[in-house]
C-alpha atoms as a PDB file:
ATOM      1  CA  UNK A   1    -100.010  34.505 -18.465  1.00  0.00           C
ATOM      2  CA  UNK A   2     -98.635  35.560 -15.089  1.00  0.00           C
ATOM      3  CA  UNK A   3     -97.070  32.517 -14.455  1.00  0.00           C
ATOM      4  CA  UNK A   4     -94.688  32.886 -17.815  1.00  0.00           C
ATOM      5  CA  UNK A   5     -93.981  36.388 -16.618  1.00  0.00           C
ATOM      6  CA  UNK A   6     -92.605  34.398 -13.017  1.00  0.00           C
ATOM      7  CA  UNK A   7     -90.379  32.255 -14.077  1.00  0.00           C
ATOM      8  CA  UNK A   8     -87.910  34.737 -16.486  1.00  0.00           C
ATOM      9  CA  UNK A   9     -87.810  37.011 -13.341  1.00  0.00           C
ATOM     10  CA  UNK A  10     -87.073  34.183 -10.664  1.00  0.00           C
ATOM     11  CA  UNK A  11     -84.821  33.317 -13.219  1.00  0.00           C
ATOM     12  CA  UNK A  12     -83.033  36.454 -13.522  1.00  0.00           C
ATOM     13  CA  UNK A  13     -83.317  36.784  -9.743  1.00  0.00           C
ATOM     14  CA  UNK A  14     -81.458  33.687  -9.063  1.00  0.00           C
ATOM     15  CA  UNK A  15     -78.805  34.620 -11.580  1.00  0.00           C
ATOM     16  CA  UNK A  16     -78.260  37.578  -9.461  1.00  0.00           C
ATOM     17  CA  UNK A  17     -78.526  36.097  -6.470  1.00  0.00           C
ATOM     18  CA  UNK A  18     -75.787  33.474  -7.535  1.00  0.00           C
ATOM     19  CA  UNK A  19     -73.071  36.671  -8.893  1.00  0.00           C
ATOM     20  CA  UNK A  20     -73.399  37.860  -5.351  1.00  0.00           C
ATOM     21  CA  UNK A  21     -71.029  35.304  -4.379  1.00  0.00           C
ATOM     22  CA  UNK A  22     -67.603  34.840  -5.196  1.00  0.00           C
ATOM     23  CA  UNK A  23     -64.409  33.170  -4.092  1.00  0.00           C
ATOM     24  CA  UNK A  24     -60.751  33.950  -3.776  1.00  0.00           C
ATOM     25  CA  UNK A  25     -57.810  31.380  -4.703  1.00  0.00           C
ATOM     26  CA  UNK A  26     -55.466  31.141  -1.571  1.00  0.00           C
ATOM     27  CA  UNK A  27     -52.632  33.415  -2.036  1.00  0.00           C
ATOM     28  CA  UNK A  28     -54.648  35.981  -4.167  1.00  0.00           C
ATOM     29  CA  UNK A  29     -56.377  39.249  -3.370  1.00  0.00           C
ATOM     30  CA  UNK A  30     -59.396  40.296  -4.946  1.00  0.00           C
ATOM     31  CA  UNK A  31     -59.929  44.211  -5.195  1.00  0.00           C
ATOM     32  CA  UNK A  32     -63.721  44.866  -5.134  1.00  0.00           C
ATOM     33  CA  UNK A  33     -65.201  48.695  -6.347  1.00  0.00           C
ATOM     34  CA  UNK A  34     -68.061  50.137  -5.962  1.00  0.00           C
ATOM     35  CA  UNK A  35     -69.306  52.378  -8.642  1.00  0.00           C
ATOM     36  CA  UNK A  36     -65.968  52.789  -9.736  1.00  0.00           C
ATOM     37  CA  UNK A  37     -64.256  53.965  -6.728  1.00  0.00           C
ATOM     38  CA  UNK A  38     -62.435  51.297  -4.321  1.00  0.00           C
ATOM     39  CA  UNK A  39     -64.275  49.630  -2.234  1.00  0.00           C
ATOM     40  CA  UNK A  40     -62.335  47.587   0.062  1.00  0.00           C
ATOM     41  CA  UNK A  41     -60.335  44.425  -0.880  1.00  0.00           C
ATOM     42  CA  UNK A  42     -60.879  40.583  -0.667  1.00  0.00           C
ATOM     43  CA  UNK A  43     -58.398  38.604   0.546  1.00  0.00           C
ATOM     44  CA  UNK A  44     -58.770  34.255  -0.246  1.00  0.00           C
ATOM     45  CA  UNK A  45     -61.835  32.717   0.403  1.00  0.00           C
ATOM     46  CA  UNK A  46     -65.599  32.681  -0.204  1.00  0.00           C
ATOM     47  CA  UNK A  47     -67.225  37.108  -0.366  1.00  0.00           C
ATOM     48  CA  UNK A  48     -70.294  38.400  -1.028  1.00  0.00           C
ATOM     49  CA  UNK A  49     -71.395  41.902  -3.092  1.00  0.00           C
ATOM     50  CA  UNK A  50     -73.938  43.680  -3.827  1.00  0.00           C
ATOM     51  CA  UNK A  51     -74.517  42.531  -7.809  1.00  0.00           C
ATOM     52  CA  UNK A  52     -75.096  45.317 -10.225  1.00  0.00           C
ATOM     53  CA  UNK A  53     -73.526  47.537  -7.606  1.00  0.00           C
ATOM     54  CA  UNK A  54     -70.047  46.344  -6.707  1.00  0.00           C
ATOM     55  CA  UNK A  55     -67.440  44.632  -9.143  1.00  0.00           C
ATOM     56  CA  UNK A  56     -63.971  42.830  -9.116  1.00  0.00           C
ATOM     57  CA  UNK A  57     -61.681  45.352 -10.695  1.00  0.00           C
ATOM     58  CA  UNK A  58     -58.813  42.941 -10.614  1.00  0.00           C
ATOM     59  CA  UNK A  59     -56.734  40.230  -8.865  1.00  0.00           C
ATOM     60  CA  UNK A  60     -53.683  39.901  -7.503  1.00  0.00           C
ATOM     61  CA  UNK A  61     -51.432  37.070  -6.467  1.00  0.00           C
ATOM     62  CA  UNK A  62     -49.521  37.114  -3.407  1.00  0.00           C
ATOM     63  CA  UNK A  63     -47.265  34.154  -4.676  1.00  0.00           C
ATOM     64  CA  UNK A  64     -43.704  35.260  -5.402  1.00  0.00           C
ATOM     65  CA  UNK A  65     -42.998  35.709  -9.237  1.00  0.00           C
ATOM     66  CA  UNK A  66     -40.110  36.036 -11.455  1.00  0.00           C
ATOM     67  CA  UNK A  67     -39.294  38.388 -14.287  1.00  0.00           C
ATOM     68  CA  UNK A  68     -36.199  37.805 -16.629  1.00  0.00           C
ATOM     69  CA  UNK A  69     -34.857  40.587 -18.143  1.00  0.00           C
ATOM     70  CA  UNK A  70     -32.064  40.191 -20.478  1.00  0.00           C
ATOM     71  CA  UNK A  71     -29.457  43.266 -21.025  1.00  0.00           C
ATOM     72  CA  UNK A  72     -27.145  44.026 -23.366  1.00  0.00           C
ATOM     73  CA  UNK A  73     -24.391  46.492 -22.483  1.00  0.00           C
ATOM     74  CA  UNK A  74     -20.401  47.476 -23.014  1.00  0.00           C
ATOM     75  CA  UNK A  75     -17.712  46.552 -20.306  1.00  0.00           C
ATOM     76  CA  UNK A  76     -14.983  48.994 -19.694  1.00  0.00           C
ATOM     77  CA  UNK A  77     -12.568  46.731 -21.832  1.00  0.00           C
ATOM     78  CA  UNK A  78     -15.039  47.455 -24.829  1.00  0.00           C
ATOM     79  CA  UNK A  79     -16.589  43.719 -24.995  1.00  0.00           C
ATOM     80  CA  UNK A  80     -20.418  43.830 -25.582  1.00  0.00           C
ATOM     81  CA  UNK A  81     -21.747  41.196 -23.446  1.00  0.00           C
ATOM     82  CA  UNK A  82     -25.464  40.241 -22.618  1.00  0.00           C
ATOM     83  CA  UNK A  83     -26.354  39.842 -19.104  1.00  0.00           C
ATOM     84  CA  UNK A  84     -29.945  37.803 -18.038  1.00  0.00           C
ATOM     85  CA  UNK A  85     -31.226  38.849 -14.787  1.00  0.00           C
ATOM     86  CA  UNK A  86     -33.582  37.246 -12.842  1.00  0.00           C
ATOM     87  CA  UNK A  87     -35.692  39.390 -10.259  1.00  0.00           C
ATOM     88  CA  UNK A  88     -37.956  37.291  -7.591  1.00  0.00           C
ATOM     89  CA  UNK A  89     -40.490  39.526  -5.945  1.00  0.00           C
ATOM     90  CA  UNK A  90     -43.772  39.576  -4.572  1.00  0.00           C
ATOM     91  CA  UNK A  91     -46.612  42.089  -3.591  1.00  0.00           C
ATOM     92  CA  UNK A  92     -46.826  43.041   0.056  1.00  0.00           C
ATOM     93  CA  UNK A  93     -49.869  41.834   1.266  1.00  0.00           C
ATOM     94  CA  UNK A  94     -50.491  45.303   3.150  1.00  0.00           C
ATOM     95  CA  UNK A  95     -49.767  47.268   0.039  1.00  0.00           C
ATOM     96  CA  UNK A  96     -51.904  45.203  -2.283  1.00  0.00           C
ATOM     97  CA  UNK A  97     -54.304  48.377  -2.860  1.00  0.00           C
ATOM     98  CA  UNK A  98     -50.701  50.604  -4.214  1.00  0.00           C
ATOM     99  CA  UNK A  99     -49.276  48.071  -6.382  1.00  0.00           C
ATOM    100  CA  UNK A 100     -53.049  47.471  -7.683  1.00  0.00           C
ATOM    101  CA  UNK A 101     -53.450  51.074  -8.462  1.00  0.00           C
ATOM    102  CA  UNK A 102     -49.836  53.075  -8.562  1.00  0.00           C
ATOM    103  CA  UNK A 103     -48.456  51.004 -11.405  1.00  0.00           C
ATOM    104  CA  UNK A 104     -50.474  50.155 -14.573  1.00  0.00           C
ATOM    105  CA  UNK A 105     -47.263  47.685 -15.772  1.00  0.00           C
ATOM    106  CA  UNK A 106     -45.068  47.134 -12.946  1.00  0.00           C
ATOM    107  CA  UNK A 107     -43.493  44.760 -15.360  1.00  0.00           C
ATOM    108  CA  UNK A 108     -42.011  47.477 -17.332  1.00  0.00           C
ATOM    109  CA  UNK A 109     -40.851  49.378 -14.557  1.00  0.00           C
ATOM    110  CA  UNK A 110     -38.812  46.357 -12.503  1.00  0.00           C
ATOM    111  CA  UNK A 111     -37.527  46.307 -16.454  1.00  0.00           C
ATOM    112  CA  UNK A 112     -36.325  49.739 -16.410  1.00  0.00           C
ATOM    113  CA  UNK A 113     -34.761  49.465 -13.000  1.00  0.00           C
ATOM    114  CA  UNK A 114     -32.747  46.481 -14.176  1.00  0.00           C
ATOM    115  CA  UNK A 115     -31.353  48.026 -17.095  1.00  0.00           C
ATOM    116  CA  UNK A 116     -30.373  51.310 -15.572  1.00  0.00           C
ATOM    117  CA  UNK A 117     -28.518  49.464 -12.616  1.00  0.00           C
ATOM    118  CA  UNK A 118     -26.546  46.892 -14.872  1.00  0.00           C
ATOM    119  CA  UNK A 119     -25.654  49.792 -17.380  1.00  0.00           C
ATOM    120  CA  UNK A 120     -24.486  51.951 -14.909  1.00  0.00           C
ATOM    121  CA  UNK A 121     -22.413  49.667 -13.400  1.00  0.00           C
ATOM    122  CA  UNK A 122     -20.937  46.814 -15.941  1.00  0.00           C
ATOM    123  CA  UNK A 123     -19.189  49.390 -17.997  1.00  0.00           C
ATOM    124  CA  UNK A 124     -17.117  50.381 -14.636  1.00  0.00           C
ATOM    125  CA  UNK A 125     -15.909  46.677 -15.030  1.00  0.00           C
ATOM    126  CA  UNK A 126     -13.506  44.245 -17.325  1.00  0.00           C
ATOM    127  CA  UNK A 127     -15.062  41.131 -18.768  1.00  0.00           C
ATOM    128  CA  UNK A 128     -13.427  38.788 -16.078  1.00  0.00           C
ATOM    129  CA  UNK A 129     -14.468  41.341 -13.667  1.00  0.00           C
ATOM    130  CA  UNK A 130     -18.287  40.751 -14.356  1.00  0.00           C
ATOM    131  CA  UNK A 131     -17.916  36.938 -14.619  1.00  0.00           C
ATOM    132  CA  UNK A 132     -16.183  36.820 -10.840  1.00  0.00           C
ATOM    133  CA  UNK A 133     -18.402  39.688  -9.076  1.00  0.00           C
ATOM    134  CA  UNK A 134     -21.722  39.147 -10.795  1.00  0.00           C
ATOM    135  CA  UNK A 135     -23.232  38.839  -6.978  1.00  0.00           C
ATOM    136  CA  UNK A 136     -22.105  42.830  -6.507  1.00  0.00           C
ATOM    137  CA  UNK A 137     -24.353  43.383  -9.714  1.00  0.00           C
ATOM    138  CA  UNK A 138     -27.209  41.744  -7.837  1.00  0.00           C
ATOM    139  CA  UNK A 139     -26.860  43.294  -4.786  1.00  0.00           C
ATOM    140  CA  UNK A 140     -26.852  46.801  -6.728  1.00  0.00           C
ATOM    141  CA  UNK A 141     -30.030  46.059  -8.876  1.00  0.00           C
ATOM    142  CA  UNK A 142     -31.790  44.301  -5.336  1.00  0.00           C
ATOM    143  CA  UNK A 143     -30.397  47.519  -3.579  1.00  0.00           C
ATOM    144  CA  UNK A 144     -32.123  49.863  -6.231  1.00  0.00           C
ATOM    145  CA  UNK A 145     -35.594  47.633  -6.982  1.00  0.00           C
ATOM    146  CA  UNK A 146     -36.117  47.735  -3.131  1.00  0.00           C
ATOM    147  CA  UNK A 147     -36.040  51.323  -2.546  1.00  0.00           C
ATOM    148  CA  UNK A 148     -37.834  52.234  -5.853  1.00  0.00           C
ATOM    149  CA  UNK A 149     -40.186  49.345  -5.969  1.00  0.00           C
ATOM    150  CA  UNK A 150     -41.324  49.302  -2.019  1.00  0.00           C
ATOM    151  CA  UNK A 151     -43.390  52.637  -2.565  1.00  0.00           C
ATOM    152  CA  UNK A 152     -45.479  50.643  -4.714  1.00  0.00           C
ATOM    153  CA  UNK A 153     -46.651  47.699  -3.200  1.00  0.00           C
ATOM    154  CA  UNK A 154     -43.644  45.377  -4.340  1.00  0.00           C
ATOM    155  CA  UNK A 155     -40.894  43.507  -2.505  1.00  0.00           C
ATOM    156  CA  UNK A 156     -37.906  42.471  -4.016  1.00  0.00           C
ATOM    157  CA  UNK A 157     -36.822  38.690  -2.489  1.00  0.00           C
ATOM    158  CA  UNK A 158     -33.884  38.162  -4.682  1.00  0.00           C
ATOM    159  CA  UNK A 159     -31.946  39.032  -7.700  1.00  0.00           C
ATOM    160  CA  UNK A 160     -29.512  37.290  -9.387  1.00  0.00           C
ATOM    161  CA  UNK A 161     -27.539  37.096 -12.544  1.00  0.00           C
ATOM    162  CA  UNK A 162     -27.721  33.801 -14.326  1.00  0.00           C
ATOM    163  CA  UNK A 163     -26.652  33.754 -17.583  1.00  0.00           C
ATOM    164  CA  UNK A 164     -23.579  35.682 -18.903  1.00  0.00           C
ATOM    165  CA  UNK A 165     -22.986  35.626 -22.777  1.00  0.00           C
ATOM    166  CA  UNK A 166     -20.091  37.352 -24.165  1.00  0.00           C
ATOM    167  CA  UNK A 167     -19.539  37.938 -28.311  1.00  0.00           C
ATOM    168  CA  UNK A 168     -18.731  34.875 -29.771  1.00  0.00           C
ATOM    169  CA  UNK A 169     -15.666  36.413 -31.071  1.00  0.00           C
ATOM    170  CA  UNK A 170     -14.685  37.530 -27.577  1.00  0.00           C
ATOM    171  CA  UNK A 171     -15.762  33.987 -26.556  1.00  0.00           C
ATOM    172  CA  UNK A 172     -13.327  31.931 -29.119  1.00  0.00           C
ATOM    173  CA  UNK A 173     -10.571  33.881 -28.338  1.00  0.00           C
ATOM    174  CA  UNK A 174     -11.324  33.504 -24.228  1.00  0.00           C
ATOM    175  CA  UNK A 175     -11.218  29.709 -25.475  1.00  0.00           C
ATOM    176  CA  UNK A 176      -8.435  29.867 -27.280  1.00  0.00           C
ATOM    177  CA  UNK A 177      -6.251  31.564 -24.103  1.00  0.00           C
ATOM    178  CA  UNK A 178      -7.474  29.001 -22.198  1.00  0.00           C
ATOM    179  CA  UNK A 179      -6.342  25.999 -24.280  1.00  0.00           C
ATOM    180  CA  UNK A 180      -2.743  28.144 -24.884  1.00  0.00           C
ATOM    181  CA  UNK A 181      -2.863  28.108 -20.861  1.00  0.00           C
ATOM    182  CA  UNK A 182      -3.494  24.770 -20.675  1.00  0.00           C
ATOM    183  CA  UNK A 183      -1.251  22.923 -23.004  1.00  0.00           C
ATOM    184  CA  UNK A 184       1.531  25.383 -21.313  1.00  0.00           C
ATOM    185  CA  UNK A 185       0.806  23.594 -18.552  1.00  0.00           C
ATOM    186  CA  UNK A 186       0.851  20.386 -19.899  1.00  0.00           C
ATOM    187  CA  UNK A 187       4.486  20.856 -21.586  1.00  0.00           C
ATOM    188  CA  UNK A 188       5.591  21.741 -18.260  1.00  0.00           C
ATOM    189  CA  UNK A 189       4.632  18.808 -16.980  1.00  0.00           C
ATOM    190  CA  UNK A 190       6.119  16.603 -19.260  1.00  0.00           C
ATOM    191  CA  UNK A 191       9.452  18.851 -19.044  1.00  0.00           C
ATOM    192  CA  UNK A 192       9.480  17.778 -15.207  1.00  0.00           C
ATOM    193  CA  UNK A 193       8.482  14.265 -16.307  1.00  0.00           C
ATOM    194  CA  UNK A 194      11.340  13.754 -18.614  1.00  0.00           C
ATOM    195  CA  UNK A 195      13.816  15.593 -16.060  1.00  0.00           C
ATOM    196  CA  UNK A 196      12.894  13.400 -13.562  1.00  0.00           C
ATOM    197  CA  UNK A 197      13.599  10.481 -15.270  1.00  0.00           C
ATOM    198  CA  UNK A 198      16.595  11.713 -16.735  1.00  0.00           C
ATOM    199  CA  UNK A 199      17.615  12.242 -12.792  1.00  0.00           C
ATOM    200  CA  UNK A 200      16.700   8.922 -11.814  1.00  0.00           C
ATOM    201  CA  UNK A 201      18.353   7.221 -14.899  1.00  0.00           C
ATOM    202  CA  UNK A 202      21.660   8.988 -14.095  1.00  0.00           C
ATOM    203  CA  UNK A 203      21.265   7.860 -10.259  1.00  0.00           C
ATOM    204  CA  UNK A 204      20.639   3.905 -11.182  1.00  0.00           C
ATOM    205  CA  UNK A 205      23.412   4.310 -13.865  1.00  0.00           C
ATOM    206  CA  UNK A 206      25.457   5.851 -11.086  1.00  0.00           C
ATOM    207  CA  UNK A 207      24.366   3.371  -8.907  1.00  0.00           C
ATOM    208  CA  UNK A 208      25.333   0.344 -11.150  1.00  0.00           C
ATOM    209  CA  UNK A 209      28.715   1.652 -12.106  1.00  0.00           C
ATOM    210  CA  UNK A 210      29.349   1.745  -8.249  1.00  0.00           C
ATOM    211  CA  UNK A 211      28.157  -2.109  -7.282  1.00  0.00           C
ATOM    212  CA  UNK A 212      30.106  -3.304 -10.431  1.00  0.00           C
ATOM    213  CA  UNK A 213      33.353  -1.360  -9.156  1.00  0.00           C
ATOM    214  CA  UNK A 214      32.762  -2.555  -5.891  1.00  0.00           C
ATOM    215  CA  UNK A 215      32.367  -6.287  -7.831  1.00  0.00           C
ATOM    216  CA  UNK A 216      35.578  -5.549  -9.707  1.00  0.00           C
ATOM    217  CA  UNK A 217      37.540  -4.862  -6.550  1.00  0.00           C
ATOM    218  CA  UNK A 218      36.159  -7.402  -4.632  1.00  0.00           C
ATOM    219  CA  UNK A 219      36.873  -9.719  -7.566  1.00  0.00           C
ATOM    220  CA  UNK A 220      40.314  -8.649  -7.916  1.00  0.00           C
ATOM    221  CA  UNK A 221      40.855  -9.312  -3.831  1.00  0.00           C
ATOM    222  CA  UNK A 222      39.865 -12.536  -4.258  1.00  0.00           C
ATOM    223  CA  UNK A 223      42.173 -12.808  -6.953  1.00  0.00           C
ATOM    224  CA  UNK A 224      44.662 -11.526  -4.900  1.00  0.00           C
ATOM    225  CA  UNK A 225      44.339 -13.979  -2.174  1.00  0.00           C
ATOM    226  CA  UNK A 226      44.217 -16.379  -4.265  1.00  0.00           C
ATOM    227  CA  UNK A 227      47.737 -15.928  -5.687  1.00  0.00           C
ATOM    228  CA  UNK A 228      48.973 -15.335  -2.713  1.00  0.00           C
ATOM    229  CA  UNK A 229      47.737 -18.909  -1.471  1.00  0.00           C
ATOM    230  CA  UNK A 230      48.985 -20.716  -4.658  1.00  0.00           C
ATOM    231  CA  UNK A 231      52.438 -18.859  -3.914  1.00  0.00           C
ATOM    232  CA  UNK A 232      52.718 -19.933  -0.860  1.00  0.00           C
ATOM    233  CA  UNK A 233      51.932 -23.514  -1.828  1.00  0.00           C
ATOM    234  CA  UNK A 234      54.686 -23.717  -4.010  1.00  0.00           C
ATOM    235  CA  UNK A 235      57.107 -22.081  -1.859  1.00  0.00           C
ATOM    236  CA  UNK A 236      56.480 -25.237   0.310  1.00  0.00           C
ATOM    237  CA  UNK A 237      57.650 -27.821  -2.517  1.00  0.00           C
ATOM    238  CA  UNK A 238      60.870 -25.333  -3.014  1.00  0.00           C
ATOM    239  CA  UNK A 239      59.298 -23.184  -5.717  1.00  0.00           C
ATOM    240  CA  UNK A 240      60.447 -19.678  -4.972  1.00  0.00           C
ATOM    241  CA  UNK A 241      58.190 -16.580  -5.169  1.00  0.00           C
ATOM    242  CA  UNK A 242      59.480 -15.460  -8.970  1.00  0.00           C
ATOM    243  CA  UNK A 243      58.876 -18.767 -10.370  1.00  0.00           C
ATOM    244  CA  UNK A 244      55.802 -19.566  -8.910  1.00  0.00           C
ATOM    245  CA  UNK A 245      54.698 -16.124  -9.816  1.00  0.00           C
ATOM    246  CA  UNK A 246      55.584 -16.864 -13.525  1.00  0.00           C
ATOM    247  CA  UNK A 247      54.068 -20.554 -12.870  1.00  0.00           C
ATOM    248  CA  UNK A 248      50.479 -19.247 -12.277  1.00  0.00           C
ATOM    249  CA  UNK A 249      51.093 -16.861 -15.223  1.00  0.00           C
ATOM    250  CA  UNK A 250      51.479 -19.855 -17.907  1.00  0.00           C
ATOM    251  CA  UNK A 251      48.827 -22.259 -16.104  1.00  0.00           C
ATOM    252  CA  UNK A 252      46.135 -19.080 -16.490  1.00  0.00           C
ATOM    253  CA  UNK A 253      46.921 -18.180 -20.289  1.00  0.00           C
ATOM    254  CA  UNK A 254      46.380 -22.166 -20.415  1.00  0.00           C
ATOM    255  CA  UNK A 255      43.259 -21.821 -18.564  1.00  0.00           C
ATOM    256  CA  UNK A 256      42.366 -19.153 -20.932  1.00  0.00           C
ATOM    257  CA  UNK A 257      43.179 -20.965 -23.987  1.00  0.00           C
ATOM    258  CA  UNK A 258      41.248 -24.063 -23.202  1.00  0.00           C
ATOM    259  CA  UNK A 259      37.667 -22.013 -22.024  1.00  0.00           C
ATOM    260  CA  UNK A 260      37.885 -20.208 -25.636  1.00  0.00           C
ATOM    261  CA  UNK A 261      38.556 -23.709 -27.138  1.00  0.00           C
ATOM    262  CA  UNK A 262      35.031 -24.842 -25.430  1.00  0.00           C
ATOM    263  CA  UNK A 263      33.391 -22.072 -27.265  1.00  0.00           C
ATOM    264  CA  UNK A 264      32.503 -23.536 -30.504  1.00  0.00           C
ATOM    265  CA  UNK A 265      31.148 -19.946 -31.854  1.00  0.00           C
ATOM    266  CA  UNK A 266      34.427 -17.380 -30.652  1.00  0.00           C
ATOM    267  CA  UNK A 267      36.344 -16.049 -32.949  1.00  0.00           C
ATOM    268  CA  UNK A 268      38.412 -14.730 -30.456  1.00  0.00           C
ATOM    269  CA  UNK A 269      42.251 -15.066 -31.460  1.00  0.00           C
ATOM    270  CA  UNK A 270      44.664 -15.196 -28.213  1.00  0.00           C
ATOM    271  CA  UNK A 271      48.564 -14.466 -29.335  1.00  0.00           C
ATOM    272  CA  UNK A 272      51.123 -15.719 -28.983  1.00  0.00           C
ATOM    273  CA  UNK A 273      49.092 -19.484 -28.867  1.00  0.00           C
ATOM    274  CA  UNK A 274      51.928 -21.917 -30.244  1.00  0.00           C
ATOM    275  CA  UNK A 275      53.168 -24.863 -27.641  1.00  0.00           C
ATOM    276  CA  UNK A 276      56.465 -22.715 -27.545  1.00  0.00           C
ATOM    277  CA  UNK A 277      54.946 -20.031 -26.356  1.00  0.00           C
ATOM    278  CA  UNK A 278      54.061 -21.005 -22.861  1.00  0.00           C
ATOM    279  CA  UNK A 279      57.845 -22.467 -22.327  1.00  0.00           C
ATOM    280  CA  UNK A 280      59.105 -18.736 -23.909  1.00  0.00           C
ATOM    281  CA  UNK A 281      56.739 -16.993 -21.533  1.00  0.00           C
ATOM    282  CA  UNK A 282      57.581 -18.943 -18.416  1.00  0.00           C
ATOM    283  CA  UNK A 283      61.754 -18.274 -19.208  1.00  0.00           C
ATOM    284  CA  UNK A 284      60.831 -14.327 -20.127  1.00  0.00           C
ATOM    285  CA  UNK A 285      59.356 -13.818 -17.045  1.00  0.00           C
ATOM    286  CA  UNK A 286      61.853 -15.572 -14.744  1.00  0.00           C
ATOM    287  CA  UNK A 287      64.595 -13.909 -16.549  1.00  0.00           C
ATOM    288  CA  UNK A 288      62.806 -10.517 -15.874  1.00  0.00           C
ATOM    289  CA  UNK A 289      62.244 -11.462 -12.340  1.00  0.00           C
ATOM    290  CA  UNK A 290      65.986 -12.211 -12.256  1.00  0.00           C
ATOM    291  CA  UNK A 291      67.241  -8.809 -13.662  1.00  0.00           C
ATOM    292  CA  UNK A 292      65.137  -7.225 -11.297  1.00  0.00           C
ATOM    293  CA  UNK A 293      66.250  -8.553  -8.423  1.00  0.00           C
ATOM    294  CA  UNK A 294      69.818  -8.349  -9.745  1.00  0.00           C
ATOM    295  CA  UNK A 295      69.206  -4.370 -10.263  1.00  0.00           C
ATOM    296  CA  UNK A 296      67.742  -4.062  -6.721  1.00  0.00           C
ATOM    297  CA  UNK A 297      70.796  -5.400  -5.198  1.00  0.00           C
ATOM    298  CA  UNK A 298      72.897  -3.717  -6.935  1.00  0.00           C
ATOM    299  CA  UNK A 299      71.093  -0.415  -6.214  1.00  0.00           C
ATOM    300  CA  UNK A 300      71.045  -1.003  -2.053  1.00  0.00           C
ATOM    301  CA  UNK A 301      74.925  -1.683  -2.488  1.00  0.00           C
ATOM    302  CA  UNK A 302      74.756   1.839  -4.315  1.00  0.00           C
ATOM    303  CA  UNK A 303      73.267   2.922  -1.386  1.00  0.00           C
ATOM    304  CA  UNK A 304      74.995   1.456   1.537  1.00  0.00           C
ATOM    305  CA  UNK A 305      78.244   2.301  -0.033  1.00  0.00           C
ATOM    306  CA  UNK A 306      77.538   5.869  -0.490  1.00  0.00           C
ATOM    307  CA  UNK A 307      76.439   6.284   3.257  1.00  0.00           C
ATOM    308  CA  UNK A 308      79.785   4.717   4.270  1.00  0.00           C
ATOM    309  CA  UNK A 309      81.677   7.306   2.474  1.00  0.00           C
END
């Protein structure tokens, strides 16, 4: 009978014995009581208490941890827009024993910072105004968290603003200003496109019109000398200047005459094109020369005659 009565207490005992042990995760803190009062606290590794006596009121972790908090508030151009925040803190390892027992949800109240900091101080901005100094809204709810939040055990590492959301009606019309900006530029662009071509076009036109005068004249210089070198051939067989002049004339509208005869497709008419018409041309033209050689002579007589008087 006594030993059934041994082994429920040696097994009782060594269930005892066993809950005076217990271990701490790395990067935790374990805060031990003793009757309900605080005790001390545990930091990571293996602890013993006295079971029955002492007790783990809670754990905390050391790590550091982020809370999102997302706010909805009014800029000072009347545009609601929600703001999501993102605080990174931790507990300070020396004030694990105030942010254990000073704040029942410190949640809540790193919650109620946030929102009085961004409400206080996106309304003194315009839309675009919290989209370019969103850092200066961090630094104002990290400046505030710190000096509320240090009192009790917490340490603010960072804050930031990530996500910035606008009404969508505020949003389609941003979009909209945009694309108006945008295809503004665009037409711009192709306005200097089309002037610059325009420029260029006129310069190569320019350009051409300025070789083929320079080919005209140089063709017509040639031309020139070449006359000049046919006259002087007949001047040698006792052709003078007049007639060869009006010789070249007839052999060219020849000349002309037979290259449109080798084009079986030109409809080209050259008057006048009868056999006469070279023999008329030739006389015409050394008649004219005739007369006005005739007139010049008579005009330097003119002259001479009334410098002698």
């Amino acid at each position: 009978m006594g030993n059934f009565l041994f082994i429920p207490i040696l097994f009782f005992g060594l269930i005892i014995l066993i809950s005076a042990f217990f271990v701490v995760k790395q990067q935790t803190s374990a805060i031990i009581e003793r009757f309900g009062k605080f005790h001390k606290i545990s930091p990571s590794g293996l602890h013993m208490k006295i079971p029955l006596i002492d007790k783990i009121a809670g754990r905390l972790s050391l790590k550091i941890q982020q809370l999102d908090v997302i706010i909805e508030t009014k800029t000072l151009d009347d545009v609601f827009v929600k703001l999501k925040v993102s605080v990174q803190y931790k507990v300070v390892t020396e004030k694990v024993y105030d942010a254990f027992y000073k704040l029942d949800y410190p949640h809540d109240q790193i919650t109620s910072y946030v929102f009085d900091v961004v409400r206080a101080e996106v309304p003194k901005m315009k839309l675009d105004d919290v989209f370019v100094k969103k850092d200066n809204i961090a630094l104002a709810v990290k400046a505030e968290l710190n000096d509320a939040m240090i009192d009790y055990g917490f340490d603010i590492i960072r804050t930031l603003v990530t996500d910035i959301d606008p009404d969508p009606q505020v949003k389609i019309a941003m979009n909209r200003i945009n694309a108006a900006d945008r295809e503004k530029t665009a037409a711009q662009y192709e306005g200097d496109a089309q002037r610059i071509l325009i420029v260029e076009k006129a310069k190569a036109e320019a350009e051409s019109k300025r070789l083929q005068g320079q080919g005209i004249a140089d063709q017509r210089r040639e031309i020139a000398r070449g006359l000049e070198e046919s006259v002087e051939v007949l001047n040698k067989v006792g052709i003078n200047s007049q007639e060869a002049s009006a010789l070249i004339v007839v052999t060219q509208h020849y000349d002309t005459l037979q290259a449109i005869g080798s084009e079986t497709n030109s409809n080209l008419i050259l008057l006048p094109n009868s056999p006469q018409a070279g023999s008329n041309m030739l006389n015409d033209m050394v008649a004219s020369f005739a007369a006005s050689n005739q007139i010049g002579e008579a005009m330097k007589e003119a002259k001479l005659n009334k410098k002698n008087k």
